[in-house]
C-alpha atoms as a PDB file:
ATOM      1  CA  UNK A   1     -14.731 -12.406  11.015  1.00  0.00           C
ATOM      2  CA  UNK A   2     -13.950 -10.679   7.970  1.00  0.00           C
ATOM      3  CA  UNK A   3     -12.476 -13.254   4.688  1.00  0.00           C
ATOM      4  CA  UNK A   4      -8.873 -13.072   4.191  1.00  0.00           C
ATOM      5  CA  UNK A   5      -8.145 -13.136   0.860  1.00  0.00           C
ATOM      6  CA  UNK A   6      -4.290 -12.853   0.828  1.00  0.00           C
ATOM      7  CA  UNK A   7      -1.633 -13.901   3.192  1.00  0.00           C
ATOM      8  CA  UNK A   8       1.799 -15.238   3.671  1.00  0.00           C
ATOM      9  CA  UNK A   9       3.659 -17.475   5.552  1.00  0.00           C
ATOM     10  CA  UNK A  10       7.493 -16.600   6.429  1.00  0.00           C
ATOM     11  CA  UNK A  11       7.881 -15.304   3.070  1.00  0.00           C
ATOM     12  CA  UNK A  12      12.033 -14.401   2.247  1.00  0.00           C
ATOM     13  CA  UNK A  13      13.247 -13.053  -1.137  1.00  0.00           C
ATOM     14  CA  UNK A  14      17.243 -13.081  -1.592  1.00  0.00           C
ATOM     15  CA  UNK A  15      18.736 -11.786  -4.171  1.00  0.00           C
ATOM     16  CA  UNK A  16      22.575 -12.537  -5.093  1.00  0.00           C
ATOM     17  CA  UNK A  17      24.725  -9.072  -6.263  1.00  0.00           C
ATOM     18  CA  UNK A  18      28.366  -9.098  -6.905  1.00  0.00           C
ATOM     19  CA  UNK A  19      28.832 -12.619  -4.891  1.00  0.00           C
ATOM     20  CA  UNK A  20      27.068 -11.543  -1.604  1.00  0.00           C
ATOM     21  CA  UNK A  21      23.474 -12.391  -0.799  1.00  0.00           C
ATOM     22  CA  UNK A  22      20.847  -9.814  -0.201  1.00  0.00           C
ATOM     23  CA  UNK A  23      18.132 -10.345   1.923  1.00  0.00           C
ATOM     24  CA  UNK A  24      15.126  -8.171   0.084  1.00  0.00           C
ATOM     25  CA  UNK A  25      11.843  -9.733   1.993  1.00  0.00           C
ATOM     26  CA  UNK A  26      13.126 -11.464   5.446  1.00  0.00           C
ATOM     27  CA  UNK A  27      10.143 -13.880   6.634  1.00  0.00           C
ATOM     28  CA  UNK A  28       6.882 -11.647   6.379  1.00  0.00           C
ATOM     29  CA  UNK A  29       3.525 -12.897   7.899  1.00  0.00           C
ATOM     30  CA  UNK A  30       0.714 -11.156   6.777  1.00  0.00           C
ATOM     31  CA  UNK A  31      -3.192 -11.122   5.667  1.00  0.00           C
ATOM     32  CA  UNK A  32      -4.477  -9.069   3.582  1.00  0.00           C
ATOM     33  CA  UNK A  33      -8.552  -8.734   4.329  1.00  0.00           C
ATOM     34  CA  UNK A  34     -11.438  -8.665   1.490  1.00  0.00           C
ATOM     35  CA  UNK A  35     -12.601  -5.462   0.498  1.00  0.00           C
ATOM     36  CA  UNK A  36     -10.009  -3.443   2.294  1.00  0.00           C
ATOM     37  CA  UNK A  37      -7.159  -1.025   1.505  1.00  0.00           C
ATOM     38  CA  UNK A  38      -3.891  -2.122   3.036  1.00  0.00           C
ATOM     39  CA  UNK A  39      -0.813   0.124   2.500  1.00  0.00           C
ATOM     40  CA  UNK A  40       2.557  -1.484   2.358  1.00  0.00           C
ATOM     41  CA  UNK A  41       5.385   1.662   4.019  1.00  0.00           C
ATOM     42  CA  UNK A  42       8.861   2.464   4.282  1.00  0.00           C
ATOM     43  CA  UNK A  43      11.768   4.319   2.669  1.00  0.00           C
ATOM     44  CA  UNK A  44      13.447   3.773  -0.698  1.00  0.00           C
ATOM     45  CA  UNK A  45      14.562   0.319  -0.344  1.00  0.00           C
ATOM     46  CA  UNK A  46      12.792  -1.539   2.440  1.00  0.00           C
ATOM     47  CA  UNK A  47      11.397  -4.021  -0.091  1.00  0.00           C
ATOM     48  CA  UNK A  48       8.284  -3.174  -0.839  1.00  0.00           C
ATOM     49  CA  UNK A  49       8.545  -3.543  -4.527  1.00  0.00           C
ATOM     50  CA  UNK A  50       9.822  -6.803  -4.081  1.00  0.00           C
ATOM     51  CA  UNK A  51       6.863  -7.953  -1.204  1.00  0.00           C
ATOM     52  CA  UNK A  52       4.329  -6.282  -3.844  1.00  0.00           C
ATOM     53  CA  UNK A  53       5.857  -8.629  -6.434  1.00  0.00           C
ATOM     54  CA  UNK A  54       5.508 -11.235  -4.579  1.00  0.00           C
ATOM     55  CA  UNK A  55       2.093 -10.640  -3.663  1.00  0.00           C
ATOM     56  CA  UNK A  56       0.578 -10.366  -7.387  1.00  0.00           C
ATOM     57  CA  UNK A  57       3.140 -13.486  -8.453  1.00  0.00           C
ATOM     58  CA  UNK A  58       5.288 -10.996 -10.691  1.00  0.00           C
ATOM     59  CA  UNK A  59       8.579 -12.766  -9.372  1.00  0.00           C
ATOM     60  CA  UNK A  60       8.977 -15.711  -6.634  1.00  0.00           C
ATOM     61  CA  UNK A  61       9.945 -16.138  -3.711  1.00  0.00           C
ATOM     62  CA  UNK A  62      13.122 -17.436  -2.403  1.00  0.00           C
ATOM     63  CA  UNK A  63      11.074 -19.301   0.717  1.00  0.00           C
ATOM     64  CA  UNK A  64       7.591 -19.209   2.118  1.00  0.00           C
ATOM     65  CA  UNK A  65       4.373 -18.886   0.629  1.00  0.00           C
ATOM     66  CA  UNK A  66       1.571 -16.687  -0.650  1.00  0.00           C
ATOM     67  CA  UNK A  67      -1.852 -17.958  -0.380  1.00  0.00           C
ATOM     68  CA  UNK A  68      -4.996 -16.415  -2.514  1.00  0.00           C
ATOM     69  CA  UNK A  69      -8.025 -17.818  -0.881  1.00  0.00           C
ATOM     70  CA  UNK A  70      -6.645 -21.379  -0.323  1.00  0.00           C
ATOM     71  CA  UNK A  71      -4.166 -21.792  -3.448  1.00  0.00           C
ATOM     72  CA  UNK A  72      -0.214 -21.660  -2.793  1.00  0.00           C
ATOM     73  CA  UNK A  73       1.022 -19.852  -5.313  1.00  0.00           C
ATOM     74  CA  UNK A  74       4.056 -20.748  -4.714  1.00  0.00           C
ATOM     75  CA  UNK A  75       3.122 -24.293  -5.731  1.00  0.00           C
ATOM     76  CA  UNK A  76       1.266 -23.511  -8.946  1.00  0.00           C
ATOM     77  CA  UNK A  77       2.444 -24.099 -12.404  1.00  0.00           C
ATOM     78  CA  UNK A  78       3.231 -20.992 -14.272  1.00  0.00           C
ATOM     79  CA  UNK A  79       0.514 -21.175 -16.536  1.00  0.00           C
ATOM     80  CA  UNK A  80      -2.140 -21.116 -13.663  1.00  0.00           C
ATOM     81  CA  UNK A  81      -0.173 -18.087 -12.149  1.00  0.00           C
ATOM     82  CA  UNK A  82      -0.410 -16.183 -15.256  1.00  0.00           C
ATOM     83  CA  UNK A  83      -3.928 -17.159 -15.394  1.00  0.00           C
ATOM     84  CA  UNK A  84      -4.345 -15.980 -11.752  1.00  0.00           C
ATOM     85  CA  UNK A  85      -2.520 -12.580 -12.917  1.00  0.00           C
ATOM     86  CA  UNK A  86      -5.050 -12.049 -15.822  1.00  0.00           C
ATOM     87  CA  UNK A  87      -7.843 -12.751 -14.252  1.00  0.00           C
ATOM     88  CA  UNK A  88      -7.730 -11.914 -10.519  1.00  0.00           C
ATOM     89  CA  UNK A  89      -6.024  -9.256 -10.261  1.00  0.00           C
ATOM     90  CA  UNK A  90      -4.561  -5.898 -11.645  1.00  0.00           C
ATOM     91  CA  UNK A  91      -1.748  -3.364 -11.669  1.00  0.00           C
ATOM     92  CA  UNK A  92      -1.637   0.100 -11.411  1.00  0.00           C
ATOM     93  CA  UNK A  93       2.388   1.137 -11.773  1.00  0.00           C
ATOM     94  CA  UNK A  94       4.368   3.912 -10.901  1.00  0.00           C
ATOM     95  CA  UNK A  95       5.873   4.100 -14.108  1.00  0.00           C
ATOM     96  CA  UNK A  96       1.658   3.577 -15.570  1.00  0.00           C
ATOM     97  CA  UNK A  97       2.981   1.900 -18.106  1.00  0.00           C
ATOM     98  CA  UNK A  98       0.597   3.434 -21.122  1.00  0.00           C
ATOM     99  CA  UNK A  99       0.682   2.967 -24.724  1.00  0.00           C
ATOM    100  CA  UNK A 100       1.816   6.242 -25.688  1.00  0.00           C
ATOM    101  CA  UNK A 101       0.278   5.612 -29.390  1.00  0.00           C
ATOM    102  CA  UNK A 102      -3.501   4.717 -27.905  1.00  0.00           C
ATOM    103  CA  UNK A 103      -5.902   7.019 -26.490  1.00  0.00           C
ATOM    104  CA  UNK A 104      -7.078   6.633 -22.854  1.00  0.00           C
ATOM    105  CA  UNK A 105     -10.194   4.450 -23.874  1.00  0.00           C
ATOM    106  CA  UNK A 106      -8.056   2.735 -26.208  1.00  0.00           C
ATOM    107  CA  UNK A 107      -5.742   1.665 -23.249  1.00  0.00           C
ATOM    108  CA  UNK A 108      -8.596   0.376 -21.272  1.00  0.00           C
ATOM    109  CA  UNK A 109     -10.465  -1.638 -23.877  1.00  0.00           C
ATOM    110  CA  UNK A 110      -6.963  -2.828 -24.841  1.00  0.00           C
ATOM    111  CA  UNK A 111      -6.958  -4.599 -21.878  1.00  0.00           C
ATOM    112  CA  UNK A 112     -10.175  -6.266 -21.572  1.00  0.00           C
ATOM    113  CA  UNK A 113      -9.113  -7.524 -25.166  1.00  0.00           C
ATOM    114  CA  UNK A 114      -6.688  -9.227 -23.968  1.00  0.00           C
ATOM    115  CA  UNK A 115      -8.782 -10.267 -20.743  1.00  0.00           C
ATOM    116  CA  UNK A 116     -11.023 -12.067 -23.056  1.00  0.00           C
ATOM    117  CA  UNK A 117     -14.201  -9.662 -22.695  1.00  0.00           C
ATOM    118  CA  UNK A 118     -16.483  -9.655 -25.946  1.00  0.00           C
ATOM    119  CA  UNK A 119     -16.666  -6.193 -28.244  1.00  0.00           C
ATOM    120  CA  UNK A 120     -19.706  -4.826 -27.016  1.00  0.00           C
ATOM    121  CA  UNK A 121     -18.882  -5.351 -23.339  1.00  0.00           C
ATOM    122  CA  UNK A 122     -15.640  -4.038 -23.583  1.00  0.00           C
ATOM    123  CA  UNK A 123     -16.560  -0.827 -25.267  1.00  0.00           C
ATOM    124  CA  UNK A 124     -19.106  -0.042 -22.426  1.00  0.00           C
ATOM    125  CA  UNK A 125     -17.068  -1.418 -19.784  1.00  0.00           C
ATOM    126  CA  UNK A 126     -14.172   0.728 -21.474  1.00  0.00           C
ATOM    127  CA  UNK A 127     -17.020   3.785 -21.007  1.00  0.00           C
ATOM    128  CA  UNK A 128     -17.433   3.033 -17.281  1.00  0.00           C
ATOM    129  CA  UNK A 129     -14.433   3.150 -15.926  1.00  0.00           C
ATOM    130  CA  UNK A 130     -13.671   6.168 -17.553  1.00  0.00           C
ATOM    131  CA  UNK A 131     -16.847   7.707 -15.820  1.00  0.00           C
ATOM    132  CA  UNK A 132     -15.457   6.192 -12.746  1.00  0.00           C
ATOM    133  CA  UNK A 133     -12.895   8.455 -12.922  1.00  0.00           C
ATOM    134  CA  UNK A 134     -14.089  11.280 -13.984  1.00  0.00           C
ATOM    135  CA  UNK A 135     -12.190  11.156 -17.631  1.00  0.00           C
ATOM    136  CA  UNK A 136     -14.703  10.539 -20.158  1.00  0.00           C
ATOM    137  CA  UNK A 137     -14.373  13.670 -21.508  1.00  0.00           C
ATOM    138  CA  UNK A 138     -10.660  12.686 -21.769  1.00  0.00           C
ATOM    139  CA  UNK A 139     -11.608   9.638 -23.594  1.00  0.00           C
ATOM    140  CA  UNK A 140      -9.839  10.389 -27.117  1.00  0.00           C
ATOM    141  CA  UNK A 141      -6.608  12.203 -25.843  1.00  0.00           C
ATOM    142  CA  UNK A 142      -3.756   9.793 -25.816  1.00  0.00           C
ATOM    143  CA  UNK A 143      -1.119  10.217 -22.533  1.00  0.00           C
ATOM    144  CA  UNK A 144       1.065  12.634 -24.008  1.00  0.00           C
ATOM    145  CA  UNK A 145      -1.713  15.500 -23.894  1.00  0.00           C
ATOM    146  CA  UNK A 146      -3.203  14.413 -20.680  1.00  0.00           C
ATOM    147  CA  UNK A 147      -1.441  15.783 -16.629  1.00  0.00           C
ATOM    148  CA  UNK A 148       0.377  13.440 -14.885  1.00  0.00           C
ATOM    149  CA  UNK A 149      -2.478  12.910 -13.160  1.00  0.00           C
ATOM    150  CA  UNK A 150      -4.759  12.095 -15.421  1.00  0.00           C
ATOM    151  CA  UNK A 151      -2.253   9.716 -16.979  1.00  0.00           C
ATOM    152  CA  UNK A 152      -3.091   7.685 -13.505  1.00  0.00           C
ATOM    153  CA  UNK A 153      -6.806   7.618 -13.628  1.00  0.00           C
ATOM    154  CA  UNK A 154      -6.435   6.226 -16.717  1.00  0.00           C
ATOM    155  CA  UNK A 155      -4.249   3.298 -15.632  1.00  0.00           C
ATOM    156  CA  UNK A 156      -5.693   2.539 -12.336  1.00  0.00           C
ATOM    157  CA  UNK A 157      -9.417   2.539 -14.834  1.00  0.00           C
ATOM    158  CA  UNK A 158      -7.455   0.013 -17.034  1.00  0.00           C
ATOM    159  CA  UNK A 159      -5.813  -1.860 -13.398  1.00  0.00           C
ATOM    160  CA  UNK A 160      -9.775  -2.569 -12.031  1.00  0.00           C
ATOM    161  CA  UNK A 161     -10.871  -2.815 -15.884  1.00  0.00           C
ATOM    162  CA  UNK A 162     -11.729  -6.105 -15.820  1.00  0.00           C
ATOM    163  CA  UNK A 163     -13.275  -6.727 -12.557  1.00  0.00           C
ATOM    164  CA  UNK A 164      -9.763  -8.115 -10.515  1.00  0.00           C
ATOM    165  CA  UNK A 165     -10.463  -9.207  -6.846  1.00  0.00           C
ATOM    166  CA  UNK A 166      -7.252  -7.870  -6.201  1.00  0.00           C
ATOM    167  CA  UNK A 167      -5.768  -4.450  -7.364  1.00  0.00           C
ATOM    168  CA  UNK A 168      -2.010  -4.061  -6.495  1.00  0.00           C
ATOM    169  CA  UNK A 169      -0.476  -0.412  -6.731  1.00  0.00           C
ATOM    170  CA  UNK A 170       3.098   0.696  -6.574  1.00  0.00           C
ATOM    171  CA  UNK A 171       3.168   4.300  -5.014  1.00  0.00           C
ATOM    172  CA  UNK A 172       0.457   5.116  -7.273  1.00  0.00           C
ATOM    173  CA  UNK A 173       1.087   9.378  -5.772  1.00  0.00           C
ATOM    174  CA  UNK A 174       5.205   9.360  -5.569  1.00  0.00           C
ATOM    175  CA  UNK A 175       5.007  11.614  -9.358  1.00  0.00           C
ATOM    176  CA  UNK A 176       2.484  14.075  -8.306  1.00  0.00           C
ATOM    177  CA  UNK A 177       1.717  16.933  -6.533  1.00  0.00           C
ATOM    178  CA  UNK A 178       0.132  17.142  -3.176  1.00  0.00           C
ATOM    179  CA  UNK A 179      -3.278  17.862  -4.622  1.00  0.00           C
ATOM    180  CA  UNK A 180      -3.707  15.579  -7.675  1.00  0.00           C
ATOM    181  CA  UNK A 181      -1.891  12.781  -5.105  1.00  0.00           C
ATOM    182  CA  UNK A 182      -4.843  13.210  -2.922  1.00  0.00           C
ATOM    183  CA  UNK A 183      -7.168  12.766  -5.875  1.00  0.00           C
ATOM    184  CA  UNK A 184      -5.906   9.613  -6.808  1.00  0.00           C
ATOM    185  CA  UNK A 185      -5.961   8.351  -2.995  1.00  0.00           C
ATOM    186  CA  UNK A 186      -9.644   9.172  -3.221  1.00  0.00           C
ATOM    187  CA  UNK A 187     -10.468   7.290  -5.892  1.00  0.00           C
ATOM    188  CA  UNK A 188      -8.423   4.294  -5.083  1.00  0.00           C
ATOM    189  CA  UNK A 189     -10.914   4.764  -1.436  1.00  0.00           C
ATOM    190  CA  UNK A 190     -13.724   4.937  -3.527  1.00  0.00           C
ATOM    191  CA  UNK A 191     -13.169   1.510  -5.010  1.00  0.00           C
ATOM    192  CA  UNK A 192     -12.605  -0.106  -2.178  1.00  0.00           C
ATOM    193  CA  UNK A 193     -16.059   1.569  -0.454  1.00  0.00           C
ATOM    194  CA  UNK A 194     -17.796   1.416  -3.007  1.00  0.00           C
ATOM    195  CA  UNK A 195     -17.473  -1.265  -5.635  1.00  0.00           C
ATOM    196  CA  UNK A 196     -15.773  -3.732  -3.138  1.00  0.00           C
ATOM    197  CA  UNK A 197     -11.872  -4.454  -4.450  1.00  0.00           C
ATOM    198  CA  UNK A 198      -9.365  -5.105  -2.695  1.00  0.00           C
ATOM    199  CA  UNK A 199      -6.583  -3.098  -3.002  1.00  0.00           C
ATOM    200  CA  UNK A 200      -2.444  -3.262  -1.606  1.00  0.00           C
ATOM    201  CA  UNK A 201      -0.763  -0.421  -2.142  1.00  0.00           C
ATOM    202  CA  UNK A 202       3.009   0.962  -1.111  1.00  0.00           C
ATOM    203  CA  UNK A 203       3.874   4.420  -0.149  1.00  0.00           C
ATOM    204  CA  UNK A 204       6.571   6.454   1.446  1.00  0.00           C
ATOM    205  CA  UNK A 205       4.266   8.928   2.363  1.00  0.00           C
ATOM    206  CA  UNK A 206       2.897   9.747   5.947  1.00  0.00           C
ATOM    207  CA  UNK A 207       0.373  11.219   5.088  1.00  0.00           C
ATOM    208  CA  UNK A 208      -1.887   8.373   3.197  1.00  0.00           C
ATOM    209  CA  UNK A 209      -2.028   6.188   6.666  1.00  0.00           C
ATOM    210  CA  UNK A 210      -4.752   7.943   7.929  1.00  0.00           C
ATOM    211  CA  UNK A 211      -6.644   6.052   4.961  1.00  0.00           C
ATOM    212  CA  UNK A 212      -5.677   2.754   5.293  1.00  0.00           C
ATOM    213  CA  UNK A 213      -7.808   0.182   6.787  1.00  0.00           C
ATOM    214  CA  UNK A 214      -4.198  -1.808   7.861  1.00  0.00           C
ATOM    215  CA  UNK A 215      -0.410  -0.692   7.197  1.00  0.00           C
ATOM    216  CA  UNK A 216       2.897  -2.818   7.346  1.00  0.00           C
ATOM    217  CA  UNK A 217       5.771  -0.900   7.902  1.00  0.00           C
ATOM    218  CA  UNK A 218       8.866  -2.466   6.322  1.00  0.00           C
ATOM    219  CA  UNK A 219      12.503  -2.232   7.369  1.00  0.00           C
ATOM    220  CA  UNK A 220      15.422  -3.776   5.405  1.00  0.00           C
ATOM    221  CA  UNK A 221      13.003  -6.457   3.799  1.00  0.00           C
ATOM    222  CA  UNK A 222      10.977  -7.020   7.607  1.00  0.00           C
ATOM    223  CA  UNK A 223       7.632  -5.955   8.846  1.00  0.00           C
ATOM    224  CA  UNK A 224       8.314  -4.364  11.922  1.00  0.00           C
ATOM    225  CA  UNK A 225       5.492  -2.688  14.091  1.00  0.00           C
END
């Protein structure tokens, strides 16, 4: 039986807009299995933004819970949830979210500063996961004179940086073409095959499912089969 390392338990997110309640995440079950890619799906709006935020303890919910391993982190202090954001896990976003004024390595040993790591074993860590994905020879170009693309590499390299159990990506392909989409799918594969992370990722696109080791299709905040 494979180890679950993520799940919820009738997990609802409501938001209040203009004096009316809106019902984002409506009580989603799910497991999310060690080592494998699950895909979160469904149009503009379904609420899966808001699930993935949920997830990776970005915002909480209104009801339920989200377990890692055992730990509710729902019932957490703040502190041990930022800790459990820091440490466990990491973010690739759609919007990447680079320092414009660093250079790609720069990015990535940025954040295993702030991780903690030591000099030495960020700068080759830093090194590595720009091999990973194929931009070391991009190392010393800063985002503005790298393709969209390669903008991505860079921040999923920064996202699995630091060696998260969990690596949580918002339509990681919705800004690029067809082709340089399907290079990033393959290297967010790669990580899960080969070095082991776990990785939840939404889409809108059909055409990533075939990848997936498990999707959840959302409609109007419900995972629907």
């Amino acid at each position: 039986m494979e180890e679950v390392i993520l799940r919820t338990v009738d997990l609802c997110r409501d938001f209040k807009t203009a004096g009316e309640t809106v019902h984002a995440v409506r009580h989603v079950n799910m497991t999310v299995e060690k080592g494998k890619l699950v895909i979160l799906r469904g149009r503009s709006g379904s609420g899966k933004t808001t699930l993935l935020n949920q997830l990776s303890a970005l915002d909480m919910p209104t009801s339920g819970s989200v377990f890692f391993h055992e730990t509710d982190l729902t019932k957490i202090s703040e502190a041990k949830r930022d800790d459990y954001r820091r440490k466990k896990i990491g973010f690739a976003f759609q919007s990447l979210a680079l320092l414009s004024f660093l250079t790609a390595y720069e990015n990535i040993e940025f954040a295993l500063r702030v991780a903690g790591y030591p000099g030495k074993e960020r700068r080759d860590r830093a090194m590595e996961c720009l091999t990973m994905v194929d931009l070391k020879k991009r190392m010393n170009h800063r985002p503005g004179e790298m393709s969209g693309g390669e903008q991505q590499r860079v921040a999923i390299a920064r996202a699995f940086a630091h060696r998260p159990e969990l690596l949580f990506a918002d339509e990681p392909t919705a800004a690029l073409d067809t082709h340089t989409g399907l290079v990033v799918v393959d290297l967010i594969k790669n990580l899960v095959k080969e070095h082991g992370i776990t990785v939840v990722m939404t889409t809108h696109d059909m055409g990533l499912l075939t990848v997936a080791d498990k999707v959840y299709t959302l409609e109007d905040g419900e995972i629907v089969e």
